[in-house]
Protein backbone atom coordinates (compact mmCIF):
# COMPACT_ATOMS: atom_id res chain seq x y z
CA UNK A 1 0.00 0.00 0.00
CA UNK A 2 1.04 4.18 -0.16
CA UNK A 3 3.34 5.03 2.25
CA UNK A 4 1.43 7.91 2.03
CA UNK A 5 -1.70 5.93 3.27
CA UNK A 6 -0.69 5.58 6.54
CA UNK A 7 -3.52 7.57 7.72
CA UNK A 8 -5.85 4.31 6.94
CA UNK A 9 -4.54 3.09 10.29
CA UNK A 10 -6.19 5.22 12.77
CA UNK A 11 -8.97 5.97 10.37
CA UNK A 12 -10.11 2.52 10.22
CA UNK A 13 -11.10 2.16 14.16
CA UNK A 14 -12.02 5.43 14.34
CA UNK A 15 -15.14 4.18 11.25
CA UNK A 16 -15.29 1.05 13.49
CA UNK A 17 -16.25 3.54 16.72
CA UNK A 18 -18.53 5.84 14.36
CA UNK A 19 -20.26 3.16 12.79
CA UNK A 20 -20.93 1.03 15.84
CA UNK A 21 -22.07 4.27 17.42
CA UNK A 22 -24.48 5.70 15.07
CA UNK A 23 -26.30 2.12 13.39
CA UNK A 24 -25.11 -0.16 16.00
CA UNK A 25 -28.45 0.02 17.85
CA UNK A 26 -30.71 -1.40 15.33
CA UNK A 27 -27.75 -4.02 15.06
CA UNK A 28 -27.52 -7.59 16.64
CA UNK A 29 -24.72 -8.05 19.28
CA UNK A 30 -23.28 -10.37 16.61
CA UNK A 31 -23.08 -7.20 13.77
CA UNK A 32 -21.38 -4.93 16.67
CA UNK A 33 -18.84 -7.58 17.20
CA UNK A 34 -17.80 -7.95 13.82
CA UNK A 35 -18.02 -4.72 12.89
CA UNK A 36 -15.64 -3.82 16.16
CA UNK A 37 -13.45 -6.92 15.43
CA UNK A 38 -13.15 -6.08 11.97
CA UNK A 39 -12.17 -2.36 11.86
CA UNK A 40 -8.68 -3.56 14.11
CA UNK A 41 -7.96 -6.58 12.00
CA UNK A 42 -8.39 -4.55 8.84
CA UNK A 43 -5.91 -1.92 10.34
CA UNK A 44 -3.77 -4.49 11.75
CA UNK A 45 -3.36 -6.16 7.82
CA UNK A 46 -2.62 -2.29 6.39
CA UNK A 47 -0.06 -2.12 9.19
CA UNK A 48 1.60 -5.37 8.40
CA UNK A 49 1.98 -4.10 5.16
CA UNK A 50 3.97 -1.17 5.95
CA UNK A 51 6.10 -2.82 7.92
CA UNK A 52 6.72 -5.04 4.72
CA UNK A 53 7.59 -2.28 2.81
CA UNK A 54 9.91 -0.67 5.83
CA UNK A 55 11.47 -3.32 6.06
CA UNK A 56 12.48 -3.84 2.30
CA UNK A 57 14.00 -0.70 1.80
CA UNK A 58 16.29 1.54 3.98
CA UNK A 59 16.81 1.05 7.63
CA UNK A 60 16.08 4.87 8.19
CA UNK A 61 12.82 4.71 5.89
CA UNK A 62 10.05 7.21 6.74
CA UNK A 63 6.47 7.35 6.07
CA UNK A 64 4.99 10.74 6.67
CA UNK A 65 1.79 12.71 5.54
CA UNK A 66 0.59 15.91 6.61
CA UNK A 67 -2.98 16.08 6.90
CA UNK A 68 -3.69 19.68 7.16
CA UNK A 69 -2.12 22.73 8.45
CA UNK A 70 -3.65 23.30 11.64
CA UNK A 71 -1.99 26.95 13.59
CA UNK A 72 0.71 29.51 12.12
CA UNK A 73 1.86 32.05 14.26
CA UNK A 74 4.92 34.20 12.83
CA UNK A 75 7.48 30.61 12.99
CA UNK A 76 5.52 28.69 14.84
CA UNK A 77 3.98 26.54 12.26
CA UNK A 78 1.81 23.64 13.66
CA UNK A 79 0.99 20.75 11.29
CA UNK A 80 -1.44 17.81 11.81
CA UNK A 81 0.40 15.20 10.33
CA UNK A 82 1.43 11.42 11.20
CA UNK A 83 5.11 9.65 10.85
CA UNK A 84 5.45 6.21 10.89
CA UNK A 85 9.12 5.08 11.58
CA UNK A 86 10.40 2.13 12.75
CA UNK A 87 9.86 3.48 16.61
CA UNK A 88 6.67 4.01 15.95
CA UNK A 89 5.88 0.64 13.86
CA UNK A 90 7.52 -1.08 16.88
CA UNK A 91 4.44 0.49 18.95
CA UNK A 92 1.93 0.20 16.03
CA UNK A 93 1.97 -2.95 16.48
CA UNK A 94 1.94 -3.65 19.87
CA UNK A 95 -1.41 -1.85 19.84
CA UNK A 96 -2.91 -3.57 17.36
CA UNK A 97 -1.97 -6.89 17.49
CA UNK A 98 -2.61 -7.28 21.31
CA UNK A 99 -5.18 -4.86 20.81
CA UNK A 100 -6.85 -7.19 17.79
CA UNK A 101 -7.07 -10.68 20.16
CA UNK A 102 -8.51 -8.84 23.28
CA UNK A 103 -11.01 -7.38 20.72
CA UNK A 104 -11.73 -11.25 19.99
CA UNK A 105 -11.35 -12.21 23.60
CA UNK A 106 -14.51 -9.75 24.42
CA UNK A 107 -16.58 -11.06 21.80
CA UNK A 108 -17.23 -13.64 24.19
CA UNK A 109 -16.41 -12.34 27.31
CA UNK A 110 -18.73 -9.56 27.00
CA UNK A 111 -21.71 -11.37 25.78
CA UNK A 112 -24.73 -10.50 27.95
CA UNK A 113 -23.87 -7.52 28.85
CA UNK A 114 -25.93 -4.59 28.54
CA UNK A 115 -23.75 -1.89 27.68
CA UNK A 116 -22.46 -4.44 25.37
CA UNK A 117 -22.23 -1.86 22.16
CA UNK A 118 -20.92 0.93 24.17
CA UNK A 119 -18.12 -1.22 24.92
CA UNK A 120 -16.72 -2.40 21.68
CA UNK A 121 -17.37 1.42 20.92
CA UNK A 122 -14.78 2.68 23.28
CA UNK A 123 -12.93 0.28 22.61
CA UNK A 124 -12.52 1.42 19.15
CA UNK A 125 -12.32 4.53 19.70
CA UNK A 126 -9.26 3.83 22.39
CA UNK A 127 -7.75 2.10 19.42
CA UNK A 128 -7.95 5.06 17.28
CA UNK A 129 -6.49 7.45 19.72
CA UNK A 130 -3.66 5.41 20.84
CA UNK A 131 -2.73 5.41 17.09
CA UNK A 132 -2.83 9.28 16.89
CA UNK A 133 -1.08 8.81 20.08
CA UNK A 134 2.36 7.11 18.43
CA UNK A 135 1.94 8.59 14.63
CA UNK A 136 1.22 11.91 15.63
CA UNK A 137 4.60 13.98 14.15
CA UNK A 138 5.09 16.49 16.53
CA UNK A 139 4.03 17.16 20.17
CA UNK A 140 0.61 18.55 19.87
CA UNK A 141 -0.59 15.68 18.06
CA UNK A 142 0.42 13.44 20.19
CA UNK A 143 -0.97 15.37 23.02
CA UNK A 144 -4.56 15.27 21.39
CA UNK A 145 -4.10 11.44 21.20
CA UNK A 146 -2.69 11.43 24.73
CA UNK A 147 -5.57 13.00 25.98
CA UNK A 148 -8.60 10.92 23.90
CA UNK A 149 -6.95 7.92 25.17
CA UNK A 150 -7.39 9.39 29.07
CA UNK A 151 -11.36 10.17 28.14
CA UNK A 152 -11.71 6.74 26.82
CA UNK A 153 -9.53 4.99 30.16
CA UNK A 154 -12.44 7.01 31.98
CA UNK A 155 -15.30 6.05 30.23
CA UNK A 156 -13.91 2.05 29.82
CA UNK A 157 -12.62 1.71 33.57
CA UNK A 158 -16.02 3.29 35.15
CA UNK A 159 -17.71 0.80 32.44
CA UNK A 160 -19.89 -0.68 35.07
CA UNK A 161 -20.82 3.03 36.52
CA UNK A 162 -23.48 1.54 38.58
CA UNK A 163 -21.22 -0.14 40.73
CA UNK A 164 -19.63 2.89 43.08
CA UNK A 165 -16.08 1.38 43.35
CA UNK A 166 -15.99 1.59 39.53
CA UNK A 167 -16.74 4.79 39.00
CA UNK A 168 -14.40 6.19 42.02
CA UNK A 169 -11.74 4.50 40.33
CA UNK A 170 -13.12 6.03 36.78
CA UNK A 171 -12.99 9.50 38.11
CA UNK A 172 -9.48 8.90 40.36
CA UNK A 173 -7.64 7.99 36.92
CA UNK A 174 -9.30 10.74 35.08
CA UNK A 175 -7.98 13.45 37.90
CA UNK A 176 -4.25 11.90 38.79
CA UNK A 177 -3.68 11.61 35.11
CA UNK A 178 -4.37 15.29 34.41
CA UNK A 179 -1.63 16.17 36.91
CA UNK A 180 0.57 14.54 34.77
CA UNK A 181 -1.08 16.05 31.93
CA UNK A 182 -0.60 19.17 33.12
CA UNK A 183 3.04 19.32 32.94
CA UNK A 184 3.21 17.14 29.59
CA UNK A 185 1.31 20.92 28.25
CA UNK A 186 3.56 23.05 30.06
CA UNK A 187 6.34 21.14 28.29
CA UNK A 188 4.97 21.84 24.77
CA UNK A 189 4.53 25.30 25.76
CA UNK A 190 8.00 25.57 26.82
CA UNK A 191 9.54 23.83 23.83
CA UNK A 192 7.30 25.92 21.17
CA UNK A 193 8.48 29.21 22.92
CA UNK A 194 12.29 27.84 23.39
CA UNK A 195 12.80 26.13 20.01
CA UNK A 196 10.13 27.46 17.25
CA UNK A 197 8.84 24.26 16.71
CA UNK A 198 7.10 20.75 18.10
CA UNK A 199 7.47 18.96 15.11
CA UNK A 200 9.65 15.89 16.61
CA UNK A 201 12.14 15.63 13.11
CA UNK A 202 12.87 19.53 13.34
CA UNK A 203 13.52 19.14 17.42
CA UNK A 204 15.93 16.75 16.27
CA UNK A 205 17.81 18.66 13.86
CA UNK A 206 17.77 21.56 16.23
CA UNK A 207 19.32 19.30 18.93
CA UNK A 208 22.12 18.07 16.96
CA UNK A 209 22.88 21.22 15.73
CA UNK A 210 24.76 22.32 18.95
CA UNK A 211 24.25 24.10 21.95
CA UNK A 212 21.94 27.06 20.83
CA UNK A 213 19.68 26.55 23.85
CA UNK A 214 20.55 27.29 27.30
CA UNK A 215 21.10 23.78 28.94
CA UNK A 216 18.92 24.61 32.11
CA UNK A 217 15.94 25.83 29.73
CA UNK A 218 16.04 22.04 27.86
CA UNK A 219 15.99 20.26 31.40
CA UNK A 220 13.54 21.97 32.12
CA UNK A 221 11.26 20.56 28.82
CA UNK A 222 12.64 17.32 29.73
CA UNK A 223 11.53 17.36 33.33
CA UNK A 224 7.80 18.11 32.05
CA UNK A 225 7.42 16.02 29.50
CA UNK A 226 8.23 13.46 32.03
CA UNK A 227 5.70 14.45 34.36
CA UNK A 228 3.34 13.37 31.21
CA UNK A 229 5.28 10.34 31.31
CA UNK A 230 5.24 9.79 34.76
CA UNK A 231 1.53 10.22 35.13
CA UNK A 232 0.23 8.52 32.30
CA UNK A 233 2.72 5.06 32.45
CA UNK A 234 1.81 5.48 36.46
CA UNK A 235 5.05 6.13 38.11
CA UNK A 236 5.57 7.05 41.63
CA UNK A 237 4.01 9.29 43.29
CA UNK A 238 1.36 9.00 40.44
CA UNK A 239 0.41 5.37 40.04
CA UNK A 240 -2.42 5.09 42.42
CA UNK A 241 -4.49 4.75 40.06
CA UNK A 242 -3.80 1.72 38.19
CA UNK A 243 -4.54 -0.52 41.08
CA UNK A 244 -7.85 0.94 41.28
CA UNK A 245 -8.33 0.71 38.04
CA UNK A 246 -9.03 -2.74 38.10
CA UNK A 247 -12.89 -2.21 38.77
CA UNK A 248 -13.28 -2.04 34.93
CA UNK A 249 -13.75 -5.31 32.81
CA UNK A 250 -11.11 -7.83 32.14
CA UNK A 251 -10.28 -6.96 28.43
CA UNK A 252 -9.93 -3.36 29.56
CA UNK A 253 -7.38 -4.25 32.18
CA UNK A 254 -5.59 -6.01 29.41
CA UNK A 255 -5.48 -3.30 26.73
CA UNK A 256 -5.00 -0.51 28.86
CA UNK A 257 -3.30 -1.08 32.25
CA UNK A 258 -0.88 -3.61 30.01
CA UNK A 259 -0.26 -3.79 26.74
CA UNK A 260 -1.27 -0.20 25.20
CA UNK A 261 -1.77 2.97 27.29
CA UNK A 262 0.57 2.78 30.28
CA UNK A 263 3.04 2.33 28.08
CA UNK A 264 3.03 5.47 26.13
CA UNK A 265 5.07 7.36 28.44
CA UNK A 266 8.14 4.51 27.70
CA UNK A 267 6.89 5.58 23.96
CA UNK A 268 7.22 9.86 24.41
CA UNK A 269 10.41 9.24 26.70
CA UNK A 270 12.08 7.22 23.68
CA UNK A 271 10.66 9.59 20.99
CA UNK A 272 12.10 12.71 22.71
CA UNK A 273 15.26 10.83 23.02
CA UNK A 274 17.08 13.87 21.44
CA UNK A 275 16.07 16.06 24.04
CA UNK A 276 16.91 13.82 27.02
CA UNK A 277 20.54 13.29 25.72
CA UNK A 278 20.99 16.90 25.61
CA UNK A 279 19.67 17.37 29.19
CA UNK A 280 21.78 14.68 31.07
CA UNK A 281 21.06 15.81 34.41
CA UNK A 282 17.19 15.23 34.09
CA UNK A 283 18.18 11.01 32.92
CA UNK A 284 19.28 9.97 36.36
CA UNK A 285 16.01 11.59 37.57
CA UNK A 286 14.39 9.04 35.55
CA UNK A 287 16.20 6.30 36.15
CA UNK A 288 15.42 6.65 40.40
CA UNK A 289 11.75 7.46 39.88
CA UNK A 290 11.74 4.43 37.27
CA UNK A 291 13.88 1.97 40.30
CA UNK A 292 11.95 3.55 43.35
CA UNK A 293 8.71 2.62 41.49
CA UNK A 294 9.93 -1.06 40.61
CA UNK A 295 10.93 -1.76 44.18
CA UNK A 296 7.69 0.09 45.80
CA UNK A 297 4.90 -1.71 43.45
CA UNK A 298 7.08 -5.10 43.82
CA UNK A 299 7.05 -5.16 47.15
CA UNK A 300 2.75 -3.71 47.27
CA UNK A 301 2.15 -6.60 45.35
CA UNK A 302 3.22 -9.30 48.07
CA UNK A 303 0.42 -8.01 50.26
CA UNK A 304 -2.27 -8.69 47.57
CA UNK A 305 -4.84 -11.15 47.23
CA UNK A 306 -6.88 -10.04 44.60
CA UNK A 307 -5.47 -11.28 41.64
CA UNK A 308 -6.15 -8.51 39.22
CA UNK A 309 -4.27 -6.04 41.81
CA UNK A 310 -1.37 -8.56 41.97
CA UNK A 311 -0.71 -7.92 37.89
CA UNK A 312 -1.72 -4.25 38.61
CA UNK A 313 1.16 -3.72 40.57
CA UNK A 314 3.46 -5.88 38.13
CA UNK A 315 2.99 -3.96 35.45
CA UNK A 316 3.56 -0.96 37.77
CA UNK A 317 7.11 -2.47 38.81
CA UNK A 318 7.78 -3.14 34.93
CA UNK A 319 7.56 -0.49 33.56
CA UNK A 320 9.35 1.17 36.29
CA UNK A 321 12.44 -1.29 34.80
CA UNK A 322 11.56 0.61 31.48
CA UNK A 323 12.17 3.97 32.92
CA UNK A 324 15.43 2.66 34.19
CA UNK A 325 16.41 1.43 30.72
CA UNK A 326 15.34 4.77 29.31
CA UNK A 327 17.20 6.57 32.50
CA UNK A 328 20.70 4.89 31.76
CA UNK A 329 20.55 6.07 28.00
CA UNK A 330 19.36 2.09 26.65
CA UNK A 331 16.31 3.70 24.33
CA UNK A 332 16.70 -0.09 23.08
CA UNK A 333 16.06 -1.79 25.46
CA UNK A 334 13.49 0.00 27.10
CA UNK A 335 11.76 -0.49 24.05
CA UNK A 336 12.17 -4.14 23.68
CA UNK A 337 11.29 -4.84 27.43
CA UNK A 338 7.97 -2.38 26.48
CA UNK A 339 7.57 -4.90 23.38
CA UNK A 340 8.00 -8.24 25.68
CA UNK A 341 5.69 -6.85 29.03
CA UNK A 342 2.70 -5.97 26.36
CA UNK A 343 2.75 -9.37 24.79
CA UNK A 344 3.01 -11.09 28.22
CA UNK A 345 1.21 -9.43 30.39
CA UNK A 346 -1.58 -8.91 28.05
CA UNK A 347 -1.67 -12.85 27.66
CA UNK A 348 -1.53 -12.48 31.86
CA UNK A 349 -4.94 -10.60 32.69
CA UNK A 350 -6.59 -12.83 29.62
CA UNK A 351 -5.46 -15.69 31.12
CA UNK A 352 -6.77 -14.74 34.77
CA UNK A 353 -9.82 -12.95 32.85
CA UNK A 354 -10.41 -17.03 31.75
CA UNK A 355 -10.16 -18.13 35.42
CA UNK A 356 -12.43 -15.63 37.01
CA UNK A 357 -14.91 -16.26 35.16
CA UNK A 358 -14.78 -19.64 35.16
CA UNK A 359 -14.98 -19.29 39.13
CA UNK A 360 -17.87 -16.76 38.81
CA UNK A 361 -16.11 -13.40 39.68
CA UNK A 362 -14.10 -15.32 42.72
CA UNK A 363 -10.68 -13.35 42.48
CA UNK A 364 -9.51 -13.80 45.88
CA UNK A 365 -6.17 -15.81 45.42
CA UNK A 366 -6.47 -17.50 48.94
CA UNK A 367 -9.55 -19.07 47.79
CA UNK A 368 -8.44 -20.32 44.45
CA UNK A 369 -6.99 -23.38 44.33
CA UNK A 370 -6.19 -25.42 41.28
């Protein structure tokens, strides 16, 4: 396919969401499902193309397309445009190959259920935004994406609003991960005023140019940008809400609190890699938040026995091993171990989603024996 096509890939969910949405009501839970299951597969096949053709030609091959030209204001150009790379393919799929089994793993799970539509709906529409997420080109972009998928972790963890502990948890997401939020924006603002740009190929070339920037000033970008990081990949002081977050169905824990959405912060830490190498002083900073949050949620999970809190604090403690990667300058291997964790702790929560319910909703681990 075009390499210029790579807009297909968010576009397809996002059709999936809209048309599930709109028609889905006068549709049998059979139609939804399809429908749902189809729009990720068919985006999933258009992304295993690309990689195809990445991988036949040069190792630094780009895809890139810019939608529309969204703000000018005297340099300051902002563009809404997508880039798929091989960072970015590495992440692509990730989404939407885990993303494209627990779609087929709620087909059954969810059956019965009477918000059944609305589900597969945000689920889609999580899908789509998590792609804007990782192919957006510059900062803003990614921001919008970083913020749909927040609304949608709302909407999907507080699923079953009627029950109070799920929509406390729904609401305590929402509000810890706009403190995070909060300083991934000041960090935009800060690089558009300090470098002219957020576009993530000119922040590059501005980096590598030399020194032009007082070194304070880019620490200072680096720090909040991390507090994005650190909020939305749940990092200490701001990961009490992933525990909580469990209140929300089984495929949700799986795509978001493990293979998708907590990792994005690994994914913006990697993609500003330029930055952080020019601002050395703010990577030990991530490597002890990263190790202090490995240790703390390690050792919280010993005192658990709810068995969707246990891998809640797991994937805490592993990705606080990614920000220690990312912390000692290994952009690699943070990456692979994000790669690795989504696979296998996805495969984790559908595995325990396949023994709770075969234990009707018993997920007390002193209880369960086998």
């Amino acid at each position: 396919m075009p390499p210029e096509s790579i807009w297909i890939l968010p576009a397809l969910p996002a059709l999936g969401a809209l048309a599930n949405g709109l028609l889905g009501a006068a549709w049998r839970d059979r139609t939804v499902a399809a429908v749902a299951v189809g729009a990720v597969g068919l985006a999933l096949a258009a992304a295993l193309a690309l990689m195809a053709e990445m991988l036949t030609g040069a190792d630094d091959r780009i895809f890139s397309v810019t939608l529309w030209r969204w703000l000018t204001d005297g340099t300051l150009r902002i563009e809404a445009g997508l880039v798929l790379d091989r960072l970015a393919m590495v992440m692509v799929m990730v989404v939407l190959f885990v993303g494209f089994l627990i779609h087929l793993y709620s087909v059954d799970y969810m059956r019965g259920d009477a918000g059944y539509r609305r589900f597969f709906v945000c689920l889609n529409l999580f899908v789509f935004f998590m792609l804007v997420l990782v192919l957006g080109d510059n900062l803003v972009v990614t921001f919008v994406g970083w913020e749909g998928v927040g609304l949608c972790s709302y909407l999907l963890i507080g699923f079953w609003y009627e029950k109070t502990p799920a929509s406390d948890a729904g609401r305590k997401a929402f509000i810890v991960n706009r403190i995070g939020d909060f300083g991934f924006l000041l960090g935009i603002l800060l690089a558009a005023v300090t470098f002219g740009t957020v576009h993530y190929g000119e922040l590059a070339r501005l980096l590598a140019a030399g020194p032009t920037v007082p070194g304070d000033v880019v620490a200072a970008v680096a720090l909040l940008l991390f507090m994005g990081a650190m909020g939305k990949s749940a990092q200490f002081p701001l990961h009490v809400w992933l525990p909580d977050a469990m209140e929300g169905p089984m495929p949700v824990s799986a795509l978001i609190h493990a293979a998708t959405m907590v990792n994005a912060g690994v994914y913006l830490m990697c993609r500003m890699a330029p930055l952080l190498e020019r601002a050395p002083a703010v990577l030990p900073v991530i490597a002890a938040v990263g190790l202090l949050t490995a240790l703390y949620a390690a050792l919280s999970a010993l005192g658990q026995r709810d068995i969707k809190r246990v891998l809640a604090y797991s994937t805490v403690s592993q990705i606080g091993y990614m920000f220690v990667a990312l912390g000692c300058g290994l952009w690699a291997a943070g990456m692979f171990h994000l790669l690795t964790h989504g696979i296998f702790k996805g495969l984790l929560f559908l595995a325990a989603g396949a023994v709770i319910h075969a234990l009707d909703g018993e997920q007390d681990l002193s209880l369960i024996h086998i």
